[in-house]
PDB file of N, CA and C in Angstrom:
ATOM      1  N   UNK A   1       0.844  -1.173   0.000  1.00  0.00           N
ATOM      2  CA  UNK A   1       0.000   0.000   0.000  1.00  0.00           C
ATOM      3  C   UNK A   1       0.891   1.240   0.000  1.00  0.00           C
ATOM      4  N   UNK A   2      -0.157   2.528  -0.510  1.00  0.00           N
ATOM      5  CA  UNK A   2       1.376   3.781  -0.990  1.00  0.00           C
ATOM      6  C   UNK A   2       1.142   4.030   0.724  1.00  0.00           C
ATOM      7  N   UNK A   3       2.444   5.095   0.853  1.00  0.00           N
ATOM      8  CA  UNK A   3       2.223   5.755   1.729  1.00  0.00           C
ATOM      9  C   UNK A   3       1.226   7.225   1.937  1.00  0.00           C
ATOM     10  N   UNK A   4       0.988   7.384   1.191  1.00  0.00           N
ATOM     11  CA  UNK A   4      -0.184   8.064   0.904  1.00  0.00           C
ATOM     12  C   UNK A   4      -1.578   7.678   1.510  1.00  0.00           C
ATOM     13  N   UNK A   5      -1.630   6.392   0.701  1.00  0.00           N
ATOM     14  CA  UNK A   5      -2.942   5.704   0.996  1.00  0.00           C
ATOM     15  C   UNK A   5      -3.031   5.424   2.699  1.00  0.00           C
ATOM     16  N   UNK A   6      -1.740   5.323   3.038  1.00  0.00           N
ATOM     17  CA  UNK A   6      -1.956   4.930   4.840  1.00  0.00           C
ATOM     18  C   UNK A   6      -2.041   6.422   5.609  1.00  0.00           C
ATOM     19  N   UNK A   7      -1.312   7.028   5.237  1.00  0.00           N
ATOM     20  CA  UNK A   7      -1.739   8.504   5.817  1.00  0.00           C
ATOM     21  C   UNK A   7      -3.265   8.928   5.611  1.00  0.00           C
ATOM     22  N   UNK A   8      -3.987   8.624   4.560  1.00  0.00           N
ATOM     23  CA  UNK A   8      -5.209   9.159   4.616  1.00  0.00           C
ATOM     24  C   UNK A   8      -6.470   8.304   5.203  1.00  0.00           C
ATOM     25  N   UNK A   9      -5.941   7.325   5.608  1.00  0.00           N
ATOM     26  CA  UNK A   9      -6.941   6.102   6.062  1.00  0.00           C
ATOM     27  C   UNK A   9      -6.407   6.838   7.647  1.00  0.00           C
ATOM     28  N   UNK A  10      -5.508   6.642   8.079  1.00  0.00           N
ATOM     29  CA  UNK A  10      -5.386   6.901   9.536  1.00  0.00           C
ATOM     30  C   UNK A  10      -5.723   8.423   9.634  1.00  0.00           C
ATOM     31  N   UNK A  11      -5.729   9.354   8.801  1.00  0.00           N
ATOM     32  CA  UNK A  11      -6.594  10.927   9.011  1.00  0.00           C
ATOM     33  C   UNK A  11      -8.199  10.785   9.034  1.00  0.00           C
ATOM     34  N   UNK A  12      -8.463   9.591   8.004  1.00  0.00           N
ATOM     35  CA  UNK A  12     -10.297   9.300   8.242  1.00  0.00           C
ATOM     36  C   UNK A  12     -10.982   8.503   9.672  1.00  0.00           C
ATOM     37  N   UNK A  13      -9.697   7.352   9.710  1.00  0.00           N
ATOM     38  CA  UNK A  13     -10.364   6.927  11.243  1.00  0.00           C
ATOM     39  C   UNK A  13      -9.760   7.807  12.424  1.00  0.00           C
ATOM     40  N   UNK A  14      -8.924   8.815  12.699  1.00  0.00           N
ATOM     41  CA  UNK A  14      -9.060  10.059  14.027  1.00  0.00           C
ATOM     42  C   UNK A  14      -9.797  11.094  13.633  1.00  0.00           C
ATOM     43  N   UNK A  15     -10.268  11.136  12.404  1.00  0.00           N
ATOM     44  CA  UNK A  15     -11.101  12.048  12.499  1.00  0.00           C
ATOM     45  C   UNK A  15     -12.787  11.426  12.505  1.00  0.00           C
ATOM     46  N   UNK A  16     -12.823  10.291  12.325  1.00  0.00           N
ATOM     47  CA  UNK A  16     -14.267   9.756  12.636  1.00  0.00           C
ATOM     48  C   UNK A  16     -14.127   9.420  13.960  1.00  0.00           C
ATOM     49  N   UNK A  17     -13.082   9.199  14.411  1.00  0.00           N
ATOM     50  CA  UNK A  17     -13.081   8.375  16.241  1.00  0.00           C
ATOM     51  C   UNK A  17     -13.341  10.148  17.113  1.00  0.00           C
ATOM     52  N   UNK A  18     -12.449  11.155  16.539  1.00  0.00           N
ATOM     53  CA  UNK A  18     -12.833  12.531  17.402  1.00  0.00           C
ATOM     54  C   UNK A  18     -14.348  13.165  17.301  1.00  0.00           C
ATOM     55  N   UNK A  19     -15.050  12.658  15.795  1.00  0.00           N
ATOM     56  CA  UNK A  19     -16.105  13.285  16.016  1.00  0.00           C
ATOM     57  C   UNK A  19     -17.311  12.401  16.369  1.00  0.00           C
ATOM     58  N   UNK A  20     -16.876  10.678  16.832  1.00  0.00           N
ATOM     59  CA  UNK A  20     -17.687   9.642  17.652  1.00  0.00           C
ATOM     60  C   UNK A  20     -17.538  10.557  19.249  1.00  0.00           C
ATOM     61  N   UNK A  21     -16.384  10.371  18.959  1.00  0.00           N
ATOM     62  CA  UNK A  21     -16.217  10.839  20.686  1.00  0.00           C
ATOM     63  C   UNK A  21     -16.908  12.169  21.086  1.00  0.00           C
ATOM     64  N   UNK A  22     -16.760  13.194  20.174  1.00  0.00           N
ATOM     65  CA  UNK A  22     -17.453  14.434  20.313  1.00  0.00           C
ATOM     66  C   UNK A  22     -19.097  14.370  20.595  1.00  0.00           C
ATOM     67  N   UNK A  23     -19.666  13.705  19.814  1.00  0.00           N
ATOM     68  CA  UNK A  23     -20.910  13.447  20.068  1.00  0.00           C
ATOM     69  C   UNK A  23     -21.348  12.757  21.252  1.00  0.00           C
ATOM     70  N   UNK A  24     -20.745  11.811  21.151  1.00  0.00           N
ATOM     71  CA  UNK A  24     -21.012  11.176  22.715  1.00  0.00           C
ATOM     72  C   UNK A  24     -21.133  11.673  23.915  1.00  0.00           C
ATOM     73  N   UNK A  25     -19.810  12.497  23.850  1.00  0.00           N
ATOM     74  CA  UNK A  25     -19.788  13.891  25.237  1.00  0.00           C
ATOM     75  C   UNK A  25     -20.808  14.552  25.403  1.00  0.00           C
ATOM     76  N   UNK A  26     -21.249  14.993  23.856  1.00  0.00           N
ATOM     77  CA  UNK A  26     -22.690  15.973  23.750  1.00  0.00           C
ATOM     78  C   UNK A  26     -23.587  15.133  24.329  1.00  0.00           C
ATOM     79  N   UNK A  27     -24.015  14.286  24.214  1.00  0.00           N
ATOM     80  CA  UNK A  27     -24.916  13.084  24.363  1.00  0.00           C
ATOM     81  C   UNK A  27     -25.303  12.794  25.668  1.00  0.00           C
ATOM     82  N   UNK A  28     -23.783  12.604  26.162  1.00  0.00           N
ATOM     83  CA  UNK A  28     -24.066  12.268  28.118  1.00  0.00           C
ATOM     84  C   UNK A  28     -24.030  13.353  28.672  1.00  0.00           C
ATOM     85  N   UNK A  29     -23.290  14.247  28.388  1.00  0.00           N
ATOM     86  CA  UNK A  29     -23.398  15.243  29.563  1.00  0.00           C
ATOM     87  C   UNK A  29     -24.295  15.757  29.809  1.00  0.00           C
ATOM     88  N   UNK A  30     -24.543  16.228  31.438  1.00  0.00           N
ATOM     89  CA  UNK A  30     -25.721  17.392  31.598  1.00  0.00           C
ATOM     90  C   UNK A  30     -25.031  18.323  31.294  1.00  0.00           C
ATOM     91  N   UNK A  31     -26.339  19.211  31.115  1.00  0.00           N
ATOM     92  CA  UNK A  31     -26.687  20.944  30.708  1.00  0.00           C
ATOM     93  C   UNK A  31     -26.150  21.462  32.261  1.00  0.00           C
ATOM     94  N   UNK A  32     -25.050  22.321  32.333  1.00  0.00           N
ATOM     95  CA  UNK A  32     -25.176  23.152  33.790  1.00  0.00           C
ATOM     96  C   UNK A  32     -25.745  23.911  34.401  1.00  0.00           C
ATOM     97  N   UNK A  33     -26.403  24.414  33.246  1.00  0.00           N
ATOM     98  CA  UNK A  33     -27.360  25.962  33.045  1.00  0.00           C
ATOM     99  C   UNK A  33     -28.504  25.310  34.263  1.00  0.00           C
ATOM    100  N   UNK A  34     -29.285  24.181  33.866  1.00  0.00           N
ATOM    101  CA  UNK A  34     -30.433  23.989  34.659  1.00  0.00           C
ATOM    102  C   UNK A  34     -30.263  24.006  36.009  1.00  0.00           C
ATOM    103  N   UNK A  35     -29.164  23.231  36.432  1.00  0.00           N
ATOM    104  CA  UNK A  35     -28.478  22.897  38.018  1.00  0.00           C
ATOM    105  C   UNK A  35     -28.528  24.265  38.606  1.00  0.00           C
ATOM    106  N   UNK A  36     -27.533  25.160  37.693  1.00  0.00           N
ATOM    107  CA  UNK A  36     -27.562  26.329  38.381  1.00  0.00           C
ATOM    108  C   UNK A  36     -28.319  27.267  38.484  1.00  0.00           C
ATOM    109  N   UNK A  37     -29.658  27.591  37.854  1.00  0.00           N
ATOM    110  CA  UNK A  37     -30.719  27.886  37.640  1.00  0.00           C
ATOM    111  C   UNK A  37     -31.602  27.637  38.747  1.00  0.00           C
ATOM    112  N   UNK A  38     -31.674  26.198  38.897  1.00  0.00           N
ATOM    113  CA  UNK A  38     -32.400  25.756  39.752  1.00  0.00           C
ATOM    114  C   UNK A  38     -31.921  25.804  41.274  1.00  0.00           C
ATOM    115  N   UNK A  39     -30.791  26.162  41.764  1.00  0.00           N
ATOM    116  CA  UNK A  39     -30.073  25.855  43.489  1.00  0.00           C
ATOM    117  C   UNK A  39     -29.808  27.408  43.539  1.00  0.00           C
ATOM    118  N   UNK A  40     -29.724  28.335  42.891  1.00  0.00           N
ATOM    119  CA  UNK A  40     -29.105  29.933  42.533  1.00  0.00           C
ATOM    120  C   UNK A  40     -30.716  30.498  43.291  1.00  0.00           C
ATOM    121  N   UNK A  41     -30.454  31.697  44.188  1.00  0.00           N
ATOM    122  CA  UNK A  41     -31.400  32.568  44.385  1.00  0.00           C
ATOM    123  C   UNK A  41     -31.343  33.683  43.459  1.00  0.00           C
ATOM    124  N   UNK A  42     -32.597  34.536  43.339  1.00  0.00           N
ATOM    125  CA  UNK A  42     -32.488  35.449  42.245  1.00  0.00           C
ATOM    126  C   UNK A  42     -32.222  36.924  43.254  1.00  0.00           C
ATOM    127  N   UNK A  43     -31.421  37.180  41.924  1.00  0.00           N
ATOM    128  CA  UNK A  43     -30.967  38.861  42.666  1.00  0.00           C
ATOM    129  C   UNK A  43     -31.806  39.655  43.167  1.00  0.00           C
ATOM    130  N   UNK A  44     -32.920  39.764  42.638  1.00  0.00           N
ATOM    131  CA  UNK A  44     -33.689  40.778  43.386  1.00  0.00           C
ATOM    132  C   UNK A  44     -34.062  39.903  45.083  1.00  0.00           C
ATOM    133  N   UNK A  45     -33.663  39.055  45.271  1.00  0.00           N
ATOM    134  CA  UNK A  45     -34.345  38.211  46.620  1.00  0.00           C
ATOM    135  C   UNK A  45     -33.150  38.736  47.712  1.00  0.00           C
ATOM    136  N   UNK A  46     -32.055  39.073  46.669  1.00  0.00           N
ATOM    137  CA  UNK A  46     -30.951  38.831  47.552  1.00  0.00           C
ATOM    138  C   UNK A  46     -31.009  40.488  47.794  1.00  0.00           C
ATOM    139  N   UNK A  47     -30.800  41.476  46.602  1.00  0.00           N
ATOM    140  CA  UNK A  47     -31.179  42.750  47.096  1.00  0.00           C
ATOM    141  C   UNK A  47     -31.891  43.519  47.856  1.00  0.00           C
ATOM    142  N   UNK A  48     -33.400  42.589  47.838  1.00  0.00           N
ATOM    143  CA  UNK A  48     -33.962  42.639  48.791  1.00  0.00           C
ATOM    144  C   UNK A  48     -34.195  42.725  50.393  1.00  0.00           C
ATOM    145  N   UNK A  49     -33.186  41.567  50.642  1.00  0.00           N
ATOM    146  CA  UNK A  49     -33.024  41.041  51.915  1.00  0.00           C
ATOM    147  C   UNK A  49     -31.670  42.028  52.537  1.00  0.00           C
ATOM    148  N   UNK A  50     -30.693  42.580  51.508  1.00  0.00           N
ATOM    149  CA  UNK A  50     -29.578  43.658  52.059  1.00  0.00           C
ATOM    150  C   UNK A  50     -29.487  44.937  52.408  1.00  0.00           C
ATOM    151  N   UNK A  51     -31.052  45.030  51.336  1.00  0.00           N
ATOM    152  CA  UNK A  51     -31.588  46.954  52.085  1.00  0.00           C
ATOM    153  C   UNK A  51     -32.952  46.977  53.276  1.00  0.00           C
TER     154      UNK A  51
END
């Protein structure tokens, strides 16, 4: 096989294995936004309570 041909086979499978892996991450992870959304008091509660 050229060397060519092996350089571009091993650029197609890290670049299909980085964008398996990329998705996956997307996939499992939670959203932080909600967590912190949800346990966070809102500013006016807190302004409230300091004047």
């Amino acid at each position: 096989m050229k060397f060519e041909t092996v350089m571009l086979h091993s650029l197609f499978a890290a670049s299909l294995l980085l964008c398996v892996l990329t998705l996956g991450s997307m996939l499992i992870a939670k959203a932080p936004g909600s967590n912190i959304a949800a346990t966070h008091t809102h500013v006016t509660a807190i302004a409230k309570s300091a004047s």
